[in-house]
Protein backbone atom coordinates (compact mmCIF):
# COMPACT_ATOMS: atom_id res chain seq x y z
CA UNK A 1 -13.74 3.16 27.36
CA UNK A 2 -9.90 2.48 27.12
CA UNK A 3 -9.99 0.26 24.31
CA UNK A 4 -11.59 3.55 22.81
CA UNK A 5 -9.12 5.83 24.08
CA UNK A 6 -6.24 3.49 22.89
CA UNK A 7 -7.92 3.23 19.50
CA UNK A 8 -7.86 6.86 19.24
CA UNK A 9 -3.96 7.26 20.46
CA UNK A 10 -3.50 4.65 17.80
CA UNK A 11 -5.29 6.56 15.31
CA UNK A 12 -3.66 10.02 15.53
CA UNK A 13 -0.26 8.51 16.25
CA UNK A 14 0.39 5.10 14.26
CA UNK A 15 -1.94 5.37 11.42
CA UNK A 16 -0.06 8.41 9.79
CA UNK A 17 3.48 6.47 10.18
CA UNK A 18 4.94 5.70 6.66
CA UNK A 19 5.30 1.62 7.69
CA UNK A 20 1.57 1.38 8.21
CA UNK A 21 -0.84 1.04 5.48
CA UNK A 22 -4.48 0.41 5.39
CA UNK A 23 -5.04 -3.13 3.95
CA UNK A 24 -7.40 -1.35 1.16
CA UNK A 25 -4.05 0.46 -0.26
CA UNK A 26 -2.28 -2.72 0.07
CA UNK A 27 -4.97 -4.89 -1.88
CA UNK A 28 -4.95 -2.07 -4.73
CA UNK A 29 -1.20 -3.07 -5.00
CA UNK A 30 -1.17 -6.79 -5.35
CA UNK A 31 -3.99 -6.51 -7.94
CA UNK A 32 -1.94 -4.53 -9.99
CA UNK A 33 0.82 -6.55 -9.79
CA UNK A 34 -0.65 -9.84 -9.92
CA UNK A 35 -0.20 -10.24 -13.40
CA UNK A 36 2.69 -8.91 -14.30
CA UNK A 37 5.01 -9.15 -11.02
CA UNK A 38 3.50 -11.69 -9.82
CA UNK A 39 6.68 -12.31 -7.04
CA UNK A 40 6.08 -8.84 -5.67
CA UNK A 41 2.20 -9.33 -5.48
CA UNK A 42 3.61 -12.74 -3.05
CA UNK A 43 4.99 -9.90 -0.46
CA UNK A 44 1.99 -8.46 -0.75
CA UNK A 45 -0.44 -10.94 0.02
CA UNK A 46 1.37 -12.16 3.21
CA UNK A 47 1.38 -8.54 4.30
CA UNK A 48 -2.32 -8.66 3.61
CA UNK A 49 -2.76 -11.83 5.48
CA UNK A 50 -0.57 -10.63 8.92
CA UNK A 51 -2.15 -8.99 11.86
CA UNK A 52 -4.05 -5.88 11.82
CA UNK A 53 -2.88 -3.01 14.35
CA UNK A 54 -5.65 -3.85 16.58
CA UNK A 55 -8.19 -6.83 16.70
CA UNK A 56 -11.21 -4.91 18.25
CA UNK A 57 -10.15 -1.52 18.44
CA UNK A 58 -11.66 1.14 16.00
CA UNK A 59 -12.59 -0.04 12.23
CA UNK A 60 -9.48 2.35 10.45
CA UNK A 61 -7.00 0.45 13.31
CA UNK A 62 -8.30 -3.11 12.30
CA UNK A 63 -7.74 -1.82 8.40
CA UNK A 64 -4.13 -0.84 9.58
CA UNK A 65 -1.37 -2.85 8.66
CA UNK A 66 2.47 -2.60 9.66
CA UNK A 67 4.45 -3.29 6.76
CA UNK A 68 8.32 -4.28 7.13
CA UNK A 69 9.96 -4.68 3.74
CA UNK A 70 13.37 -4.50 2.86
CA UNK A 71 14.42 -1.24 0.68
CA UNK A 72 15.30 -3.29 -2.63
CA UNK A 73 11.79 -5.17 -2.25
CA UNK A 74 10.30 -1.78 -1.97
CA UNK A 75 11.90 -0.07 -4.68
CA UNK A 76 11.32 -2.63 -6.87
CA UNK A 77 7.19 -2.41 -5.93
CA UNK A 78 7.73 1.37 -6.38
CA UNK A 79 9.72 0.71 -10.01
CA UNK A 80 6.56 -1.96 -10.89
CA UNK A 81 3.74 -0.21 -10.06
CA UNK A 82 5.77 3.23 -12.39
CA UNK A 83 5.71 0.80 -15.34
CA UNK A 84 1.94 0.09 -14.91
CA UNK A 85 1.29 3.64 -14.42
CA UNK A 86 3.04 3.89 -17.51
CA UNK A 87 1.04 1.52 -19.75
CA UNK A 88 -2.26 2.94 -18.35
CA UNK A 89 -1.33 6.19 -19.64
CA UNK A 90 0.15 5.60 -22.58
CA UNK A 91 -1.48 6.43 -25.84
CA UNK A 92 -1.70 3.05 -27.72
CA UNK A 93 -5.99 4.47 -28.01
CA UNK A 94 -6.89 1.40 -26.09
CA UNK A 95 -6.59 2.79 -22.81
CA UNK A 96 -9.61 2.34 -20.48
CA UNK A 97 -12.12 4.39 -20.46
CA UNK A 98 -11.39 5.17 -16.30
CA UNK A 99 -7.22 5.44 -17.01
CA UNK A 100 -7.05 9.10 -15.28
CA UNK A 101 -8.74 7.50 -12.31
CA UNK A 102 -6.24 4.54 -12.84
CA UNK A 103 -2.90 6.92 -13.06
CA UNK A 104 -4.29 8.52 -9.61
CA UNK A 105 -4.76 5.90 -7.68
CA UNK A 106 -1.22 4.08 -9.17
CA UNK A 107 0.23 7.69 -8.65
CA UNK A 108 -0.69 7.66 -4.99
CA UNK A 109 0.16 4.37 -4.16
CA UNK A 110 3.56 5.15 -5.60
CA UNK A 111 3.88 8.28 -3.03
CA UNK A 112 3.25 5.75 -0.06
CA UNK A 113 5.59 3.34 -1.10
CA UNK A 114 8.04 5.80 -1.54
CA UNK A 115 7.03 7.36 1.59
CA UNK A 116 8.14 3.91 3.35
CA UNK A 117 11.19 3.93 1.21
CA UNK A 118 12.50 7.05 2.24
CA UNK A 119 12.06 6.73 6.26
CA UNK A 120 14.04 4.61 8.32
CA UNK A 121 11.07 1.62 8.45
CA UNK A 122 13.41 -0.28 5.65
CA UNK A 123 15.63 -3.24 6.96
């Protein structure tokens, strides 16, 4: 029953912080920048890898992650993951048949990163 009721304090409180991130959001990120960035996907993988908020409390707590970046290493995730947004949508006529889906979920991903860059989470 407490590990329940601390889940749930974790849940309404921590969970909508801008230095936690559910390790879904954070695998969407290194696989776009794998390829391309592949540095920046590094970071992102040994985020993926640490310790989730909590180890038996509710399932979106052990998909929780706390991220601590510095603000350059951010804004250059935020700057990389523009350019693919960029070269999903761009008209070369080879885009893929999902790219609106694509731009979404890059667009979003780009509002949490630049959620963390704007608070005071940054070293």
């Amino acid at each position: 029953e407490v590990m329940r009721l601390l889940a749930q304090v974790v849940d309404e409180d921590y969970l909508h912080r801008p230095d936690v991130f559910r390790r879904d959001a954070l695998e969407l990120t290194f696989q776009l920048l794998r390829q391309d960035h592949p540095h920046l996907a590094l970071l992102i993988q040994n985020l993926i890898q640490g310790m989730p908020l909590m180890e038996n409390g509710e399932s979106q707590a052990r998909q929780a992650l706390h991220v601590r970046m510095s603000r350059l290493q951010v804004t250059a995730i935020c700057l990389a993951l523009s350019h693919q947004g960029e070269t999903v949508a761009s008209p070369s006529g080879n885009a893929a048949p999902d790219f609106a889906r694509q731009w979404i979920v890059i667009w979003a991903l780009i509002r949490d990163w630049q959620a963390l860059e704007a608070s005071n989470c940054c070293d």
